[in-house]
Protein backbone atom coordinates (compact mmCIF):
# COMPACT_ATOMS: atom_id res chain seq x y z
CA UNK A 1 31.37 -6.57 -10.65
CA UNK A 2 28.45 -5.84 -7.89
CA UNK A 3 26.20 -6.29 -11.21
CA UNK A 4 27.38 -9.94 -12.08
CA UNK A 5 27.14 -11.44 -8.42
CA UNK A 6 23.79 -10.35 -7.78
CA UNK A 7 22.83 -11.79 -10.86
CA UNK A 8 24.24 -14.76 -10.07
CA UNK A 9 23.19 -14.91 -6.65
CA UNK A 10 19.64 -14.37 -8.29
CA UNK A 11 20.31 -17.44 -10.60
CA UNK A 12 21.00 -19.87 -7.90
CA UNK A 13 18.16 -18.57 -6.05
CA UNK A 14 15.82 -19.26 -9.10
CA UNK A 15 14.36 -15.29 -8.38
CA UNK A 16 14.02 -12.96 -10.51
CA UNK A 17 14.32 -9.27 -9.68
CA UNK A 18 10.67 -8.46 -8.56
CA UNK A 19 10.62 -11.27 -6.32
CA UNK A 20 13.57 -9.89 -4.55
CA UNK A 21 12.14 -6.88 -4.43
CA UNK A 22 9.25 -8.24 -2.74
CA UNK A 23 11.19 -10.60 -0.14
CA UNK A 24 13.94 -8.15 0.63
CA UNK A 25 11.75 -5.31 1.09
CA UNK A 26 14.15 -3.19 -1.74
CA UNK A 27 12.46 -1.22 -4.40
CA UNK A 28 12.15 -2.53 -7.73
CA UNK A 29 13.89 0.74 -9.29
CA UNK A 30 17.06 0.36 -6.87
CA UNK A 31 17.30 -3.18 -7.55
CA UNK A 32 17.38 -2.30 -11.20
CA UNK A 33 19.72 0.32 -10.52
CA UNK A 34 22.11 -1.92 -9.66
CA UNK A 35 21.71 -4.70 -12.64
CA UNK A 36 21.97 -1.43 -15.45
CA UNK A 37 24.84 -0.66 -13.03
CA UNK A 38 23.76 2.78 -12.31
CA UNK A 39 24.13 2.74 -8.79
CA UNK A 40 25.68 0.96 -6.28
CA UNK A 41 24.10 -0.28 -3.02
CA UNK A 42 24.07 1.91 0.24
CA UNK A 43 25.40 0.20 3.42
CA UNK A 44 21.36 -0.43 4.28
CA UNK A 45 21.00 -2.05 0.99
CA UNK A 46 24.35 -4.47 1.25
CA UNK A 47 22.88 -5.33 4.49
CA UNK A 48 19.61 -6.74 3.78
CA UNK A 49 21.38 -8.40 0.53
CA UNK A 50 23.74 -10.21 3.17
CA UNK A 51 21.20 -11.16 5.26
CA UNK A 52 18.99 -12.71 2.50
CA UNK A 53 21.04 -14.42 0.44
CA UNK A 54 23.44 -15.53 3.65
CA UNK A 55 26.43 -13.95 2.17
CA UNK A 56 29.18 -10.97 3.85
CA UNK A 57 29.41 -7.68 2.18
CA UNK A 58 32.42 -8.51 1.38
CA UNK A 59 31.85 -11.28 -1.20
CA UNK A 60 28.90 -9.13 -2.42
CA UNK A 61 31.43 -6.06 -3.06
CA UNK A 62 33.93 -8.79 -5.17
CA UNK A 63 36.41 -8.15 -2.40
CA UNK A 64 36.04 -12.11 -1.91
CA UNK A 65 35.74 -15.47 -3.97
CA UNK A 66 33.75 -17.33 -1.25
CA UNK A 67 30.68 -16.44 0.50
């Protein structure tokens, strides 16, 4: 689920995952962590997602349909 949003959260940012990785100060290899869906974020991580792409941790998580 975590996999999908970010993805499309990516896709109406028109970024691409090196670009996040660059403006969201997250390594590369944890960002593609997540989109293989190896790993999960940490609460650091789900807090600089929020931040950037103005969403709650909640949406991010799938635990709600609206930002």
């Amino acid at each position: 689920m975590f996999k999908e949003i970010l993805l499309d959260l990516l896709k109406e940012k028109g970024l691409n995952q090196n670009q996040l990785s660059k403006q969201a100060d997250i390594p590369l290899t944890t960002i593609s962590g997540w989109i293989n869906a190896n790993r999960l974020p940490d609460y650091n991580a789900l807090r600089k997602l929020s931040i950037f792409f103005d969403v709650s941790a909640d949406y991010l998580l799938g635990l709600k349909d609206e930002y």
